[in-house]
C-alpha atoms as a PDB file:
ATOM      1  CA  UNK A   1      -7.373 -12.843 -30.613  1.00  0.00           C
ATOM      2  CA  UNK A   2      -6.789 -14.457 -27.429  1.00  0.00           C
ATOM      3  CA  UNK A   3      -2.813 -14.483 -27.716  1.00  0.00           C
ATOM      4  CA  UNK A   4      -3.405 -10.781 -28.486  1.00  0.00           C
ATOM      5  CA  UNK A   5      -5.550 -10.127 -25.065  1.00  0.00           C
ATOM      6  CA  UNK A   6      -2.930 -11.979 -23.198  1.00  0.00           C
ATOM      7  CA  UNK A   7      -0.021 -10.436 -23.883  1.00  0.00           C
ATOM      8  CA  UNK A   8      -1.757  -6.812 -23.475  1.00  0.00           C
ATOM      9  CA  UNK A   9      -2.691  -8.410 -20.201  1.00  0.00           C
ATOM     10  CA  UNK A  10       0.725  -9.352 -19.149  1.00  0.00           C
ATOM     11  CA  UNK A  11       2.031  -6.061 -20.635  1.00  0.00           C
ATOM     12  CA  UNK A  12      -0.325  -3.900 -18.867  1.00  0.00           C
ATOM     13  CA  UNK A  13       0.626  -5.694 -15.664  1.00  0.00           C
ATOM     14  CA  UNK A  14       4.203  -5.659 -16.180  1.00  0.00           C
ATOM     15  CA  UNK A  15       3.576  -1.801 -16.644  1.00  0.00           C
ATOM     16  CA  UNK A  16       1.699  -1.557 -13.635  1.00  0.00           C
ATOM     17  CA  UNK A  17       4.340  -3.174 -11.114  1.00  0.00           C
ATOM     18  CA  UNK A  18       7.198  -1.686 -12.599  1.00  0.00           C
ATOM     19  CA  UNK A  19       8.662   0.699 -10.494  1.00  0.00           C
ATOM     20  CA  UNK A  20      10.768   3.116 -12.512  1.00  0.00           C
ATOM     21  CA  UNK A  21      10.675   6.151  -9.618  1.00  0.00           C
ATOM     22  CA  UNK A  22       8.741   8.488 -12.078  1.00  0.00           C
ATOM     23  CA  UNK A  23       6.694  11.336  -9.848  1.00  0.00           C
ATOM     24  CA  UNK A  24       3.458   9.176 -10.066  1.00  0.00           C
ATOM     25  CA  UNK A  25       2.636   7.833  -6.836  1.00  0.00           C
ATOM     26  CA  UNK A  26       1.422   4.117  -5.975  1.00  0.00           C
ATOM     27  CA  UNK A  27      -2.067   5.223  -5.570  1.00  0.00           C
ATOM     28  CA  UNK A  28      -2.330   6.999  -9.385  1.00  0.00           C
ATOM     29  CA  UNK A  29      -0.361   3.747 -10.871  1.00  0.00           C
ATOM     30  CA  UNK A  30      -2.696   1.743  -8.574  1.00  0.00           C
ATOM     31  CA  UNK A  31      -5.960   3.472 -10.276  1.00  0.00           C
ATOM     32  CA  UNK A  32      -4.027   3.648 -13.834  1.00  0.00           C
ATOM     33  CA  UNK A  33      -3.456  -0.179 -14.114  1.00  0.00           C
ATOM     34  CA  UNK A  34      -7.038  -0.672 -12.149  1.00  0.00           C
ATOM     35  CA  UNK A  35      -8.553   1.323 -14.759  1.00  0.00           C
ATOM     36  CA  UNK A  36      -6.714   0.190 -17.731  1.00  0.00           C
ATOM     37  CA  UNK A  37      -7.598  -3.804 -16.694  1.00  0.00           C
ATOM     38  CA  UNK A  38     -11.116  -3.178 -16.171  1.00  0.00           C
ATOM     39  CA  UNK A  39     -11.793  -1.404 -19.222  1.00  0.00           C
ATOM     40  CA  UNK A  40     -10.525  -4.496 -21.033  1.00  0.00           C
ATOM     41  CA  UNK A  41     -13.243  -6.346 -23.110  1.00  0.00           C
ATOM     42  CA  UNK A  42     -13.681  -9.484 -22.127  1.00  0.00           C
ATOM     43  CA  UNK A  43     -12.341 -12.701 -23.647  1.00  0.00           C
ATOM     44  CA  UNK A  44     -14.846 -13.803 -26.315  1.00  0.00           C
ATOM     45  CA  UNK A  45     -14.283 -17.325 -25.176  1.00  0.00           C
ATOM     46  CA  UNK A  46     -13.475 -17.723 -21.845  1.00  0.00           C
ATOM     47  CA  UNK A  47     -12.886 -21.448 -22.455  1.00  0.00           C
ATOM     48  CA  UNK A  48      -9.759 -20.143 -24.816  1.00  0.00           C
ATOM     49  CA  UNK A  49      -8.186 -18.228 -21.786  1.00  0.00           C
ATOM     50  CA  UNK A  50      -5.247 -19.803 -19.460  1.00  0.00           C
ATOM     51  CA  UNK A  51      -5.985 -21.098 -16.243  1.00  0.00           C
ATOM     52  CA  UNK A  52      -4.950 -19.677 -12.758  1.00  0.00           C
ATOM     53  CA  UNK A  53      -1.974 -21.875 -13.245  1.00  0.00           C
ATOM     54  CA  UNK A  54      -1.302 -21.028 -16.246  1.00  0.00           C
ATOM     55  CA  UNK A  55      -0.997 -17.211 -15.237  1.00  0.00           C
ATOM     56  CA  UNK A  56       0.714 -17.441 -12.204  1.00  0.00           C
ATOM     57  CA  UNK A  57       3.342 -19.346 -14.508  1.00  0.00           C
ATOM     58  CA  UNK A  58       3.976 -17.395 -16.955  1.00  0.00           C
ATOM     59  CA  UNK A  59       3.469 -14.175 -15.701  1.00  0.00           C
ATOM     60  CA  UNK A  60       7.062 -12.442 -14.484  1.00  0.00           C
ATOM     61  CA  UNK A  61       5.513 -10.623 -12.065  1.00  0.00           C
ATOM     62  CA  UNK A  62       4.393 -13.900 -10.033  1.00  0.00           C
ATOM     63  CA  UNK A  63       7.372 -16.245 -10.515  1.00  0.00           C
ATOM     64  CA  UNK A  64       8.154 -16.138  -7.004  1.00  0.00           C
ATOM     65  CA  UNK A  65       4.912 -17.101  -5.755  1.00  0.00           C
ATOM     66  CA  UNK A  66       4.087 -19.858  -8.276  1.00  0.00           C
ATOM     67  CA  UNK A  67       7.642 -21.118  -7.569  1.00  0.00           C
ATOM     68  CA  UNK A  68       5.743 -22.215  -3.679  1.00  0.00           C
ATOM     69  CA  UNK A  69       2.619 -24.096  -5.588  1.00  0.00           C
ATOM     70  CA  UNK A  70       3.261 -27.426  -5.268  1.00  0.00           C
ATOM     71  CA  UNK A  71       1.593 -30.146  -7.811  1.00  0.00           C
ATOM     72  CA  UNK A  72      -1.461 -30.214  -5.333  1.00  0.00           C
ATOM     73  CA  UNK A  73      -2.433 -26.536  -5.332  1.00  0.00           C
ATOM     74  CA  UNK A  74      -1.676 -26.265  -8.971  1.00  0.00           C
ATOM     75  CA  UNK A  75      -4.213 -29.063 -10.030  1.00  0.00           C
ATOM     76  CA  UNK A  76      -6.317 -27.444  -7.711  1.00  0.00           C
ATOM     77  CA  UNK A  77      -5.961 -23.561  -9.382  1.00  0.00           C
ATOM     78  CA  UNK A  78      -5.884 -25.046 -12.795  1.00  0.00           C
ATOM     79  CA  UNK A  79      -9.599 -26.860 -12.163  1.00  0.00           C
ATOM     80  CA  UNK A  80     -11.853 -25.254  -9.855  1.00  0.00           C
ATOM     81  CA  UNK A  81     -13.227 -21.535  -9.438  1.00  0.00           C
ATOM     82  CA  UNK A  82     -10.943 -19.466  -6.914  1.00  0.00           C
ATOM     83  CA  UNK A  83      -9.582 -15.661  -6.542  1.00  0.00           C
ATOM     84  CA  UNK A  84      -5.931 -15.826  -5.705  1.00  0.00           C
ATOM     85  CA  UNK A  85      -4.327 -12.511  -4.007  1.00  0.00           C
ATOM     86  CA  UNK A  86      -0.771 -13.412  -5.364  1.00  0.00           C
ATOM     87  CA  UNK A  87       2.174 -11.202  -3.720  1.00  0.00           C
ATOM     88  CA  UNK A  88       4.452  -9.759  -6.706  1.00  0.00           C
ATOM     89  CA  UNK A  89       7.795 -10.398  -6.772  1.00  0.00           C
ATOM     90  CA  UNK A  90       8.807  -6.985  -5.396  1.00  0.00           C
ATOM     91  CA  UNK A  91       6.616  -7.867  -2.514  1.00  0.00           C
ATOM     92  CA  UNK A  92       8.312 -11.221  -1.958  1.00  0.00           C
ATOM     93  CA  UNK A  93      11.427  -9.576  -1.826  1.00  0.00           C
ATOM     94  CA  UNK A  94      10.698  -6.883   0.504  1.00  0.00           C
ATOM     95  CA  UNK A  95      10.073 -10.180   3.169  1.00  0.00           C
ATOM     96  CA  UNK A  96      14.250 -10.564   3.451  1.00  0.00           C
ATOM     97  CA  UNK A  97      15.506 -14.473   3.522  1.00  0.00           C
ATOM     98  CA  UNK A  98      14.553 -15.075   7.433  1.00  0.00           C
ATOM     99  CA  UNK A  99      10.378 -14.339   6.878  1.00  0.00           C
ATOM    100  CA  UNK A 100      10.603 -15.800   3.766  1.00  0.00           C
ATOM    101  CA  UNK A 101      12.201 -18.977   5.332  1.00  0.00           C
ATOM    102  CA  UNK A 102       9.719 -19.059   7.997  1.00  0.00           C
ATOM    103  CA  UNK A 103       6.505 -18.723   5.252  1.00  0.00           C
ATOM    104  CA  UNK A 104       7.911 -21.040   3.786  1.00  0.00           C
ATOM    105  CA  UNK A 105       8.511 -23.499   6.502  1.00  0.00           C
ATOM    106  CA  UNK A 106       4.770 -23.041   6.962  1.00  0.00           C
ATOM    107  CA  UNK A 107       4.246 -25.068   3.416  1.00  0.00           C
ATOM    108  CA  UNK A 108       0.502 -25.024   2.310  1.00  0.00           C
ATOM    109  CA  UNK A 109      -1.316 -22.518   5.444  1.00  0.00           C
ATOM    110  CA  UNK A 110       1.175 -19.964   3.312  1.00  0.00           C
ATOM    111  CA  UNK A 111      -0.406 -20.825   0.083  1.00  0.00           C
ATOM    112  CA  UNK A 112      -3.985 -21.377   1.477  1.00  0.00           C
ATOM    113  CA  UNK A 113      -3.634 -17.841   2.841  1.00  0.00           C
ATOM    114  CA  UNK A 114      -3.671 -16.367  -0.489  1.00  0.00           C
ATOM    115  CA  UNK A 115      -6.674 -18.206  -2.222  1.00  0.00           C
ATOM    116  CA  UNK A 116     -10.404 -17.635  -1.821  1.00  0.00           C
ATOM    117  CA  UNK A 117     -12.929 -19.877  -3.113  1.00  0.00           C
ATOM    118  CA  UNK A 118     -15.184 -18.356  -5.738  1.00  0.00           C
ATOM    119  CA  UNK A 119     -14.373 -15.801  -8.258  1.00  0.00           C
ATOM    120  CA  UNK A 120     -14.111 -12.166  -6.633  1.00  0.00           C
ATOM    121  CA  UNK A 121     -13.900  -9.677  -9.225  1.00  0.00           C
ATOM    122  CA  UNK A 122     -13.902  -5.977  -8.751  1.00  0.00           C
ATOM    123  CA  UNK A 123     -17.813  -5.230  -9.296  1.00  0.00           C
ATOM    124  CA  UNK A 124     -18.193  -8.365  -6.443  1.00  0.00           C
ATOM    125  CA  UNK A 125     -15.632  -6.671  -3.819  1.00  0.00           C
ATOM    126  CA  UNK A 126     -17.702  -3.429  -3.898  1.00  0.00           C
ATOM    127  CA  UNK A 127     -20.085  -5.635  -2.362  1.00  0.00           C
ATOM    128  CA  UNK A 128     -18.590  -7.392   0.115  1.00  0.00           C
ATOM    129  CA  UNK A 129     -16.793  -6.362   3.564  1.00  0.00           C
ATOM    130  CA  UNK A 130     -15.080  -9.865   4.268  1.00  0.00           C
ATOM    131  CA  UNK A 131     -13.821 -12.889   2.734  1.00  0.00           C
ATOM    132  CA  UNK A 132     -12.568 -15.891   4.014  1.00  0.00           C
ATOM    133  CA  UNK A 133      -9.123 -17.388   2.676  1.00  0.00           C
ATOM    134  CA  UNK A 134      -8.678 -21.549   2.371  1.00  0.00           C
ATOM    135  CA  UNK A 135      -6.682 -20.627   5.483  1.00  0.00           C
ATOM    136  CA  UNK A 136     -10.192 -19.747   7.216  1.00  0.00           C
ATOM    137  CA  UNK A 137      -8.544 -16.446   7.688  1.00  0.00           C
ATOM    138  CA  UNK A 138     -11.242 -13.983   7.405  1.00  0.00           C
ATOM    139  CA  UNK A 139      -9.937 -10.497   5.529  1.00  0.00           C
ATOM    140  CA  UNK A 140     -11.768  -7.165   5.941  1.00  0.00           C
ATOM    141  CA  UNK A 141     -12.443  -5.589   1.923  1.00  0.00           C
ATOM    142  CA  UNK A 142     -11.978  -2.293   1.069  1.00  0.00           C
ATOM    143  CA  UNK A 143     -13.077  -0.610  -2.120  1.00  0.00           C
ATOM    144  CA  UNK A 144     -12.813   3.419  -1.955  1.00  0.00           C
ATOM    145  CA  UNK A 145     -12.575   4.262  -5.271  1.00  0.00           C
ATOM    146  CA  UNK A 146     -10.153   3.090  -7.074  1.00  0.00           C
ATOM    147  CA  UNK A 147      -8.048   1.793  -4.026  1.00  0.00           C
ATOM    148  CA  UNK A 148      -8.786  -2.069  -3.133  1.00  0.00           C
ATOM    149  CA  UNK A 149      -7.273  -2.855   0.028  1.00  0.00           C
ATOM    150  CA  UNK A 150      -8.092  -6.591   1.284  1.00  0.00           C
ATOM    151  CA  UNK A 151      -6.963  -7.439   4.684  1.00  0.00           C
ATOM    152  CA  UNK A 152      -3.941  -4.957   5.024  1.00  0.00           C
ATOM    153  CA  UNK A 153      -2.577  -5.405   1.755  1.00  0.00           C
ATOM    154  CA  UNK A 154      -3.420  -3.081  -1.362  1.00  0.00           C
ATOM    155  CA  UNK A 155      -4.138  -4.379  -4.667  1.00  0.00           C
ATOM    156  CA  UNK A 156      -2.231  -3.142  -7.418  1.00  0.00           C
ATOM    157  CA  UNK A 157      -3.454  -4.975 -10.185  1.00  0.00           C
ATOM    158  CA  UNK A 158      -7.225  -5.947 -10.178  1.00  0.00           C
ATOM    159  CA  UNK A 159      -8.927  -8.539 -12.369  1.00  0.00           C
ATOM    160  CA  UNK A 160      -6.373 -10.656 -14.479  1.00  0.00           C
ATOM    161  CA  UNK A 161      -9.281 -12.985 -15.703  1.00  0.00           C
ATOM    162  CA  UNK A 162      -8.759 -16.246 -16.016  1.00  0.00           C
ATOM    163  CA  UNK A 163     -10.295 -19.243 -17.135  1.00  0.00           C
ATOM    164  CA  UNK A 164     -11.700 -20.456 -13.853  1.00  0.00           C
ATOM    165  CA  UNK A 165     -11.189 -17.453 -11.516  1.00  0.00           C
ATOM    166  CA  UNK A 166      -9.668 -14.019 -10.894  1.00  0.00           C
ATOM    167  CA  UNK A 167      -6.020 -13.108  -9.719  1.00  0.00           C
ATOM    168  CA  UNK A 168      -5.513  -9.895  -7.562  1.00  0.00           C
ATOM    169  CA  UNK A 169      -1.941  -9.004  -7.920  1.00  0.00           C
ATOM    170  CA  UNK A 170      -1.120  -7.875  -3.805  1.00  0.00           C
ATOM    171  CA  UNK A 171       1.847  -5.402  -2.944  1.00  0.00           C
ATOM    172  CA  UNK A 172       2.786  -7.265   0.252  1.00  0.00           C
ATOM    173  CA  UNK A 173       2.303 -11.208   1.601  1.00  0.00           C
ATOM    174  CA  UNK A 174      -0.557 -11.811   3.267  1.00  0.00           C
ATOM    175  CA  UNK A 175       0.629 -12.943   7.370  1.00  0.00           C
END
């Protein structure tokens, strides 16, 4: 069962980043793949799900972003509680090689900026107006509907449950 849930996860979020130029518009496929995630029943065993790690490693989506976790931060994300906004690929991309450089020049602080402590799902943004990344960079929350915008980045793919926390796939990196 959970191989089954995992896949449909990955699927559904592969569906939901994919940009194939069709006439619906980022905010529909925003509130499709929103929808579709958190009308998933949950894991009957969360002990049997992957780890934060273990997503942002095998998921396509986030290969970019997992390739900057070094052995430190993925200890860390495999072990303790934590929300991680994780920039797609697409949204890695759009930096160009000079932003990128300089993120990456910035080793950890760009990782840190990503990563809240605690588990922030959906039902718990709609009740918060700020959290504060590892960074200590406090981010202003948004829910309006089914728009979730965190800081000044939108979420496009809300709630891939994991193990020991939440991932909110992000449509740009978090500065």
């Amino acid at each position: 069962m959970f191989k089954n849930f995992f896949l449909l996860a990955i699927l559904m979020f592969l569906f939901a980043c994919k940009d194939d130029n069709n006439s619906q518009t980022p905010v529909n496929n925003l509130q499709d793949s929103t929808k579709a995630i958190q009308e998933q029943k949950p894991i009957a065993n969360i002990q049997e799900a992957p780890t934060i790690t273990d997503i942002l490693n095998t998921g396509e989506n986030f290969s970019m972003f997992a390739s900057y976790l070094n052995t430190e931060y993925s200890k860390m994300l495999a072990e303790g509680e934590y929300t991680v906004l994780a920039p797609n690929n697409k949204a890695i991309e759009s930096l160009g090689e000079a932003k990128m450089s300089k993120f990456v020049s910035q080793g950890a602080s760009f990782i840190r900026r990503h990563i809240i402590k605690g588990k922030f799902d959906v039902k718990t943004l709609q009740k918060t107006s700020e959290i504060t990344t590892l960074e200590g960079k406090k981010l202003k929350v948004r829910v309006e509907g089914d728009k979730i915008t965190i800081g000044e980045v939108q979420v496009v793919a809300a709630d891939i449950t994991a193990k020991n926390g939440i991932i909110h796939a992000i449509n740009k990196v978090l500065e």
